[in-house]
PDB file of N, CA and C in Angstrom:
ATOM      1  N   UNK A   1       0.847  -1.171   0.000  1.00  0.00           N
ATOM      2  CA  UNK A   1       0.000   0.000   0.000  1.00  0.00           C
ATOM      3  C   UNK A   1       0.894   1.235   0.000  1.00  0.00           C
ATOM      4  N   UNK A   2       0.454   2.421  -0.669  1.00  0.00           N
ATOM      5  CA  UNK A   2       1.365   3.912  -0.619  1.00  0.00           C
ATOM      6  C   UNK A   2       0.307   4.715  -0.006  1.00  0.00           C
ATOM      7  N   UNK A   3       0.794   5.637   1.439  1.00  0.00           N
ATOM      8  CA  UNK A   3      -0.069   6.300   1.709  1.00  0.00           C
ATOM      9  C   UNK A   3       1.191   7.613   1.664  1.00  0.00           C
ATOM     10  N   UNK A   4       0.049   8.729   1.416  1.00  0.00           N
ATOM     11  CA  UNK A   4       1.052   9.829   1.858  1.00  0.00           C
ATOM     12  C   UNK A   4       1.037  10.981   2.657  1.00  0.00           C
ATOM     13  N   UNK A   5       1.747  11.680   3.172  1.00  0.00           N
ATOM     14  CA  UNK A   5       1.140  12.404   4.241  1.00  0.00           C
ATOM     15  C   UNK A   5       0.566  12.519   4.783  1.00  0.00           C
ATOM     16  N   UNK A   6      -0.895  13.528   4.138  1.00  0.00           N
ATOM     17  CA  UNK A   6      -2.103  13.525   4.259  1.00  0.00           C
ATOM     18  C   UNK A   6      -2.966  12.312   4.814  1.00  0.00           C
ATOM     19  N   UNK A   7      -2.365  11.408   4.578  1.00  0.00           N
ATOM     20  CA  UNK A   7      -3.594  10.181   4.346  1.00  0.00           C
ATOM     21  C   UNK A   7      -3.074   9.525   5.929  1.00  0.00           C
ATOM     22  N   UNK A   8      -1.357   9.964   6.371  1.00  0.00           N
ATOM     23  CA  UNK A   8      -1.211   9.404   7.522  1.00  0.00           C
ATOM     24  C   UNK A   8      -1.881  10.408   8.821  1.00  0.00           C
ATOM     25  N   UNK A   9      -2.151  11.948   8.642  1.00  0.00           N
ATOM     26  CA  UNK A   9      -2.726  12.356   9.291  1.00  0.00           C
ATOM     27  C   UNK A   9      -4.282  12.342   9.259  1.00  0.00           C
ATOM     28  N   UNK A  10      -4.841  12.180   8.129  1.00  0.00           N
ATOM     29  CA  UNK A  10      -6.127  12.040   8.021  1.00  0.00           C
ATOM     30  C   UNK A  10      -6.760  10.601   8.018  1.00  0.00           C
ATOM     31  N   UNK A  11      -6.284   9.644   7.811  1.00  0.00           N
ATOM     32  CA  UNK A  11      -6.617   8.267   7.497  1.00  0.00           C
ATOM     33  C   UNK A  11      -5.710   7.176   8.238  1.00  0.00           C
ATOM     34  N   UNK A  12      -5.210   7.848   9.336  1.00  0.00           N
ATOM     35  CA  UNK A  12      -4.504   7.249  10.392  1.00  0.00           C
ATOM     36  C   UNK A  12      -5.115   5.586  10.632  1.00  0.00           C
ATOM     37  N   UNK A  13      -6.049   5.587  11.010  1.00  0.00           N
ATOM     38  CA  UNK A  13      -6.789   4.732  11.018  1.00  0.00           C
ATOM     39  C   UNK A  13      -6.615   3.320  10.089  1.00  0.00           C
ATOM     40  N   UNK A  14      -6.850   3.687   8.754  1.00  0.00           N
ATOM     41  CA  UNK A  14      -7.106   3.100   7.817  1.00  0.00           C
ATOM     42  C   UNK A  14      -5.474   2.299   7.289  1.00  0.00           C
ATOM     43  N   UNK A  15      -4.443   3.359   7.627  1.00  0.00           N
ATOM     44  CA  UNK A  15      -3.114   2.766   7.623  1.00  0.00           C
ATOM     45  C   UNK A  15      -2.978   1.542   8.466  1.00  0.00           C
ATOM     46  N   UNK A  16      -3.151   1.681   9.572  1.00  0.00           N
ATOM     47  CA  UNK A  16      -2.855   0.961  10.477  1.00  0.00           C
ATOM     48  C   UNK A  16      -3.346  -0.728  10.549  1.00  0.00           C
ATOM     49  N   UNK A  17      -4.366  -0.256   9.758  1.00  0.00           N
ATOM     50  CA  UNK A  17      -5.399  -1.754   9.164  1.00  0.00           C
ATOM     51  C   UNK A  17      -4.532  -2.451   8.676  1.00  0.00           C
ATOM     52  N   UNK A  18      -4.073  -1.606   7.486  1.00  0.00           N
ATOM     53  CA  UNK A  18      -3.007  -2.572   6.606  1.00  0.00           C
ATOM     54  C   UNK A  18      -2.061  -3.169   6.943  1.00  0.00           C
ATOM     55  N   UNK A  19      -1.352  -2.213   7.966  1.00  0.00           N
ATOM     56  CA  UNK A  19      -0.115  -3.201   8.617  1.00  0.00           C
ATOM     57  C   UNK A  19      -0.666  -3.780   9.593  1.00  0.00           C
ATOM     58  N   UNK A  20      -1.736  -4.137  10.324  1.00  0.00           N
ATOM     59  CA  UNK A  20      -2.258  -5.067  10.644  1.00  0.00           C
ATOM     60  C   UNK A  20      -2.642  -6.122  10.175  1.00  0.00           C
ATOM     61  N   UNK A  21      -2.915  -6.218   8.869  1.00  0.00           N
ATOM     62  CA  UNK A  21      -3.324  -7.019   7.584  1.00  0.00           C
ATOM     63  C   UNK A  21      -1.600  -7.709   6.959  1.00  0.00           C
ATOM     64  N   UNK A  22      -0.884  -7.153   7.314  1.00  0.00           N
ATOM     65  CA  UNK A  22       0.316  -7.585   7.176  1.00  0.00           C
ATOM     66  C   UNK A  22       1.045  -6.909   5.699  1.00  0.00           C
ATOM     67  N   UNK A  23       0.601  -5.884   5.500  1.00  0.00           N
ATOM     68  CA  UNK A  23       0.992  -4.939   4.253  1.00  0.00           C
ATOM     69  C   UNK A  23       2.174  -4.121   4.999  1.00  0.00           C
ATOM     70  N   UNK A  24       3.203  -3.700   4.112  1.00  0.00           N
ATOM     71  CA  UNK A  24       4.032  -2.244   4.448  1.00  0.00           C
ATOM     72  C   UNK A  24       3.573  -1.906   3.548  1.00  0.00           C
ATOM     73  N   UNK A  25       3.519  -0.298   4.466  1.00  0.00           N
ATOM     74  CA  UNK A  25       2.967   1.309   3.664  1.00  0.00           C
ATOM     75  C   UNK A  25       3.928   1.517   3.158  1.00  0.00           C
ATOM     76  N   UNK A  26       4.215   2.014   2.043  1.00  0.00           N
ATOM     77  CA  UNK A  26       5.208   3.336   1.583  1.00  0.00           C
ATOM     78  C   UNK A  26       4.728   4.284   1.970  1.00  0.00           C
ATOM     79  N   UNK A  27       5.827   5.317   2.643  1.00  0.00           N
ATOM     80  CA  UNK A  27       4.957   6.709   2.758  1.00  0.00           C
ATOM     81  C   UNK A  27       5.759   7.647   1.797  1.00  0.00           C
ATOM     82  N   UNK A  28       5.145   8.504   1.208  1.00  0.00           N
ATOM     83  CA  UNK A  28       5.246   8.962   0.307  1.00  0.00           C
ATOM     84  C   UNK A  28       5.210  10.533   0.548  1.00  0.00           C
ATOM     85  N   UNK A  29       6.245  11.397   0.247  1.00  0.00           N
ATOM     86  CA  UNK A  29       6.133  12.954   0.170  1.00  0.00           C
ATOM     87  C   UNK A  29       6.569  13.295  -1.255  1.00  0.00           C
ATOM     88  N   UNK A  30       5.357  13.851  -1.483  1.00  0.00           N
ATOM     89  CA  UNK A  30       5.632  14.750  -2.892  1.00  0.00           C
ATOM     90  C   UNK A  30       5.962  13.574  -4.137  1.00  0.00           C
ATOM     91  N   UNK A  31       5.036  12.700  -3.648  1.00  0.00           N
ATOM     92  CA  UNK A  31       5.225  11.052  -4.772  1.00  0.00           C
ATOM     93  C   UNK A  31       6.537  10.685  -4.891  1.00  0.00           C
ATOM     94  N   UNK A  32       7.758  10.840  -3.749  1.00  0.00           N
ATOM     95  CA  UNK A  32       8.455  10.077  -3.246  1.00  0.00           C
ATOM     96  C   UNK A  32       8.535   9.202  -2.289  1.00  0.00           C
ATOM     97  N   UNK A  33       9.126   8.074  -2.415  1.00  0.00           N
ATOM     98  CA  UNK A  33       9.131   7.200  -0.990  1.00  0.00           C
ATOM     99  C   UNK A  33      10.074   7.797  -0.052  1.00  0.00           C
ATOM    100  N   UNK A  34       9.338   8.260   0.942  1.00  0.00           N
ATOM    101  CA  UNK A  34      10.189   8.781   1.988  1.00  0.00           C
ATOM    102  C   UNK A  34      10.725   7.671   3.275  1.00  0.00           C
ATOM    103  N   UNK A  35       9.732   6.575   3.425  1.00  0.00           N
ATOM    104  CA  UNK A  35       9.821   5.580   4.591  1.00  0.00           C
ATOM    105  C   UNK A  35       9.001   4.534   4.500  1.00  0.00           C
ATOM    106  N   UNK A  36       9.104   3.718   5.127  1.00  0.00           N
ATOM    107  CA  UNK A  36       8.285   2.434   5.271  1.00  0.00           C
ATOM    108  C   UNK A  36       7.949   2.024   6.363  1.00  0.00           C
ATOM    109  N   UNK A  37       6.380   2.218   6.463  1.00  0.00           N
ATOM    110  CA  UNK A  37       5.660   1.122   7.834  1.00  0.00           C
ATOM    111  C   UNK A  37       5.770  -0.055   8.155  1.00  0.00           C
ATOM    112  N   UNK A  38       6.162  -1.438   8.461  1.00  0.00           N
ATOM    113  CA  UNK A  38       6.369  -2.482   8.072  1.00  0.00           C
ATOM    114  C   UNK A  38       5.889  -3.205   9.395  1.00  0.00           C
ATOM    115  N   UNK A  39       4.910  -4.083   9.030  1.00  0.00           N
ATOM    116  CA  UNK A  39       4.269  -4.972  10.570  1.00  0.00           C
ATOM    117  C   UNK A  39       5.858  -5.172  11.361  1.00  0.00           C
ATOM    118  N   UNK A  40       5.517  -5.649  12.645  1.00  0.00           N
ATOM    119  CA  UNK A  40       6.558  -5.419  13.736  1.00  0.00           C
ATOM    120  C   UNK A  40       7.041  -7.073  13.300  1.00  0.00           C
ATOM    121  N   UNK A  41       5.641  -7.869  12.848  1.00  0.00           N
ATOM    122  CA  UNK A  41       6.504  -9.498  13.036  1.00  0.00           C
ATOM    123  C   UNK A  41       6.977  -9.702  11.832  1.00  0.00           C
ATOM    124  N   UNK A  42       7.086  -8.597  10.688  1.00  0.00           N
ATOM    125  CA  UNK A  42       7.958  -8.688   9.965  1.00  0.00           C
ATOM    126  C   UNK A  42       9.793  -7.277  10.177  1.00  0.00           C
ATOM    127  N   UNK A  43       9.544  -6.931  11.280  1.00  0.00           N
ATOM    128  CA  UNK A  43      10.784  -5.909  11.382  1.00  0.00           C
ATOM    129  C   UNK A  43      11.743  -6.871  11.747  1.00  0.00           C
ATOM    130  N   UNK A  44      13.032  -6.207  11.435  1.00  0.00           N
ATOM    131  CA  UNK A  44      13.918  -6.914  12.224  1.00  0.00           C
ATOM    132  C   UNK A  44      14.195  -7.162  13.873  1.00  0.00           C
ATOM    133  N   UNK A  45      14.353  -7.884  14.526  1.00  0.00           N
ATOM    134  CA  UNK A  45      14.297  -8.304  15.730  1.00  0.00           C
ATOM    135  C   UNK A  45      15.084  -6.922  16.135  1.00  0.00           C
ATOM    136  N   UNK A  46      14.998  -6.529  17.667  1.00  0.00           N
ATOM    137  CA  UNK A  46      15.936  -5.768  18.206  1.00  0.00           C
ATOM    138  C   UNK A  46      16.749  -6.450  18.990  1.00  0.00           C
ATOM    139  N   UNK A  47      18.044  -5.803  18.971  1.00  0.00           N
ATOM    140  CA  UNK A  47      19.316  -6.362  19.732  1.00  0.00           C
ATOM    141  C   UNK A  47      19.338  -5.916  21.087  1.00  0.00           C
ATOM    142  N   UNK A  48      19.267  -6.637  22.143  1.00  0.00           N
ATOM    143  CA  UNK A  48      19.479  -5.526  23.633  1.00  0.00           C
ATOM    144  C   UNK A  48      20.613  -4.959  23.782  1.00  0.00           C
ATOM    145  N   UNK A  49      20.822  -3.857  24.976  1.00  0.00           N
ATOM    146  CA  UNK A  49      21.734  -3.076  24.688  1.00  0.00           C
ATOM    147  C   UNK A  49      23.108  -3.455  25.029  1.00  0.00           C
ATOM    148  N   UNK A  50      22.835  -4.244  25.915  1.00  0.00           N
ATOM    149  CA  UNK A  50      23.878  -5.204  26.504  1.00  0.00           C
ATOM    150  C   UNK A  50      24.635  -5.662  25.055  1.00  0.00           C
ATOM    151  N   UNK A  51      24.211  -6.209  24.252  1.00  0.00           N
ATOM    152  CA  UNK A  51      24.855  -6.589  22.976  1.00  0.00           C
ATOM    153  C   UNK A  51      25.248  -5.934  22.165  1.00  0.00           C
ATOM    154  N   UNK A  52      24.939  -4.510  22.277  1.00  0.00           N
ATOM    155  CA  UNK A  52      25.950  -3.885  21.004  1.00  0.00           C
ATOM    156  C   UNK A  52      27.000  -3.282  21.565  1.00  0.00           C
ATOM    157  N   UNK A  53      27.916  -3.110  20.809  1.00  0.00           N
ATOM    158  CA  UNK A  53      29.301  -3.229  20.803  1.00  0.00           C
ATOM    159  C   UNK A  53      29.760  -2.025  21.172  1.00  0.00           C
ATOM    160  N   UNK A  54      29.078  -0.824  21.401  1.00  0.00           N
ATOM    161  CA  UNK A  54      29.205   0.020  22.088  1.00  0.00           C
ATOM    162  C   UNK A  54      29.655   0.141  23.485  1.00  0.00           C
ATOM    163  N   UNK A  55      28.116  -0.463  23.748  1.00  0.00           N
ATOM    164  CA  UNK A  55      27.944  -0.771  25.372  1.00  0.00           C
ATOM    165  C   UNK A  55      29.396  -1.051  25.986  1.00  0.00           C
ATOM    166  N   UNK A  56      29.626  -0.086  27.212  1.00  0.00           N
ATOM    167  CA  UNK A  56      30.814  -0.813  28.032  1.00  0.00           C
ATOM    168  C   UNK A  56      32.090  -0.555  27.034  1.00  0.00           C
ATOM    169  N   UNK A  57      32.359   0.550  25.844  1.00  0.00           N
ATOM    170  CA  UNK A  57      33.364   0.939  25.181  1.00  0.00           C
ATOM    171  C   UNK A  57      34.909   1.445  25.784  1.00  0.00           C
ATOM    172  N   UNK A  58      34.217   2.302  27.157  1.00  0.00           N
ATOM    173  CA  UNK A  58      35.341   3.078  27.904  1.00  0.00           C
ATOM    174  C   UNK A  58      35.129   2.514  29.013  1.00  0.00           C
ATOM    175  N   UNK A  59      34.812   1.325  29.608  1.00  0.00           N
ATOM    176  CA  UNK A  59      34.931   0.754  30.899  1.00  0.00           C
ATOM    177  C   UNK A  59      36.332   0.496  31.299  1.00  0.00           C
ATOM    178  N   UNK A  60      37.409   0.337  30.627  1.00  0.00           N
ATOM    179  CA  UNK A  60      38.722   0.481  31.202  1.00  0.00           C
ATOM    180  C   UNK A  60      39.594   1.387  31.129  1.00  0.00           C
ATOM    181  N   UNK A  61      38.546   2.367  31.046  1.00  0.00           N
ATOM    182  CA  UNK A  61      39.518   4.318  30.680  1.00  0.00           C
ATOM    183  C   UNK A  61      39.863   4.584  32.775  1.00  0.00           C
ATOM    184  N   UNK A  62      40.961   4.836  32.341  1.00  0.00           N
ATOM    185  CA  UNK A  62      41.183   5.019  33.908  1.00  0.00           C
ATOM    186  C   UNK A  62      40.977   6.209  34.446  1.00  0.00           C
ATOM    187  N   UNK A  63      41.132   7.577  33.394  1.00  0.00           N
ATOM    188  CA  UNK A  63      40.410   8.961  33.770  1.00  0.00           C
ATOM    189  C   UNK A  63      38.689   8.690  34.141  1.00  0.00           C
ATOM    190  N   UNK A  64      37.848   7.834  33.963  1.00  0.00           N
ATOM    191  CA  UNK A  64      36.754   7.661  34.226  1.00  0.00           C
ATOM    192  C   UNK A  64      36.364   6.862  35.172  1.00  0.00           C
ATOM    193  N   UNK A  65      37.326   6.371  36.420  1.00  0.00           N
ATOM    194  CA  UNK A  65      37.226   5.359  37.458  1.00  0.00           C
ATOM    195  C   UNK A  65      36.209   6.332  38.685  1.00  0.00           C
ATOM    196  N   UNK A  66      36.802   8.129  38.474  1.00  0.00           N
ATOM    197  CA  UNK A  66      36.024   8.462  39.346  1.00  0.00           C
ATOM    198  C   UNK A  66      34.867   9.518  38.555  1.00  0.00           C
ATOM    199  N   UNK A  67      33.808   8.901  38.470  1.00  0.00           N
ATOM    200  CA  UNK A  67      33.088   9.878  37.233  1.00  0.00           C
ATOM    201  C   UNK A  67      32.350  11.187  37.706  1.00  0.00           C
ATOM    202  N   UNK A  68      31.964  11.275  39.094  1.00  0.00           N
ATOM    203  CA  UNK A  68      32.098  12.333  39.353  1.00  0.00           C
ATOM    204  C   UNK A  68      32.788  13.930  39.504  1.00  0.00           C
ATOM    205  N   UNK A  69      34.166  13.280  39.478  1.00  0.00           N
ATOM    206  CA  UNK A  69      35.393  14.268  39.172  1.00  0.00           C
ATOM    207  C   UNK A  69      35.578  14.368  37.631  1.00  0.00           C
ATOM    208  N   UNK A  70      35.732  13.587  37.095  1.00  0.00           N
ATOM    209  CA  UNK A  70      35.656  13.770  35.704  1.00  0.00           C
ATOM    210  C   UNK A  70      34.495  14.885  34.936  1.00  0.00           C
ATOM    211  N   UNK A  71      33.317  14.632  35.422  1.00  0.00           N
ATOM    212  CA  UNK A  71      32.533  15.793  35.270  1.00  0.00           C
ATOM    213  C   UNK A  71      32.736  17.230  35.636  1.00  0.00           C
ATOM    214  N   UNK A  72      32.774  17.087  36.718  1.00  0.00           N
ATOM    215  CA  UNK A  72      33.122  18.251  37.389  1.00  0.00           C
ATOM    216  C   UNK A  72      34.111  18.837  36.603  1.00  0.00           C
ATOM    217  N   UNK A  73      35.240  18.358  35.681  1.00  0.00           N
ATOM    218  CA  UNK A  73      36.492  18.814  35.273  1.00  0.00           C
ATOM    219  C   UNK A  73      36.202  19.132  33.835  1.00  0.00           C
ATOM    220  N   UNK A  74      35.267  18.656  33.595  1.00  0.00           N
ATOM    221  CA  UNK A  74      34.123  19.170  32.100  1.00  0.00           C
ATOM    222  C   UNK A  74      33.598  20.214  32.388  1.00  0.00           C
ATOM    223  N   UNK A  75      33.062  20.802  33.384  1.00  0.00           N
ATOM    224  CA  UNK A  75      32.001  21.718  33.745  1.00  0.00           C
ATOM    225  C   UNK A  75      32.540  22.472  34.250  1.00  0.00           C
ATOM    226  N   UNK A  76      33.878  22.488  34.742  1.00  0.00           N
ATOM    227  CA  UNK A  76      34.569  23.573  34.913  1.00  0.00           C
ATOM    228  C   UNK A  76      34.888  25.013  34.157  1.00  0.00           C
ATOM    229  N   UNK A  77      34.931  26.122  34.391  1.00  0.00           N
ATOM    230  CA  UNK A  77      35.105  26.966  34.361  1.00  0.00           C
ATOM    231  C   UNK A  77      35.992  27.290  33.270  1.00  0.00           C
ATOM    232  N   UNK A  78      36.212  27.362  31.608  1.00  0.00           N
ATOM    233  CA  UNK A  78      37.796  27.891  31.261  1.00  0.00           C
ATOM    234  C   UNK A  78      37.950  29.358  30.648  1.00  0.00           C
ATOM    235  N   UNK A  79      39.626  29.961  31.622  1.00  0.00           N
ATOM    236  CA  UNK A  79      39.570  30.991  31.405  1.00  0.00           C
ATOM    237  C   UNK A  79      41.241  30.653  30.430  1.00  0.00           C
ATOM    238  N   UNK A  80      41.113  31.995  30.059  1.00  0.00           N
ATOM    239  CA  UNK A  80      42.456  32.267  29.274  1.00  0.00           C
ATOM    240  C   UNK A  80      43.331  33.786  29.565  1.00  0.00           C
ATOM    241  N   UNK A  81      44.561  33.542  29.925  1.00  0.00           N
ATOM    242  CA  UNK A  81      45.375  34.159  30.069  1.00  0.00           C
ATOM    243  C   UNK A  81      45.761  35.773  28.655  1.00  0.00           C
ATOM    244  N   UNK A  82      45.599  36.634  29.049  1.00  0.00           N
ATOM    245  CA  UNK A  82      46.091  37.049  27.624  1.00  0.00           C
ATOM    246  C   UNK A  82      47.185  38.226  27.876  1.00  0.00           C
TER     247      UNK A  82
END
């Protein structure tokens, strides 16, 4: 199904059928595809956060053992000499 703009603010409703029905919307601005609605039991699964590879990046930064001071040393004050 292509809905566009309009049709997601006005026909909210009627979208929602479809991907209930198991359709993805195209949504469409200015008769471009801007995005896609896509039922959830067809999205890709989500990863918890624990698992991405981010998570836990600077856990062995040793300037960050005390993170309260570390802030504080961000939020500090800088002046310059001239």
């Amino acid at each position: 199904m292509k809905a566009t703009i309009l049709d997601l603010r006005y026909r909210t409703k009627d979208v929602l059928k479809a991907v209930e029905r198991g359709e993805t919307v195209a949504v469409l601005y200015r008769g471009k595809e801007k995005a896609r609605i896509v039922p959830s039991s067809l999205a890709p699964a989500k990863t918890k956060l624990r698992n991405h590879r981010a998570f836990g990046m600077w856990k062995n930064r040793k300037d960050l053992a005390k993170v309260a001071h570390f802030v504080r040393e961000l939020r500090k004050g800088r002046s310059f000499d001239l």
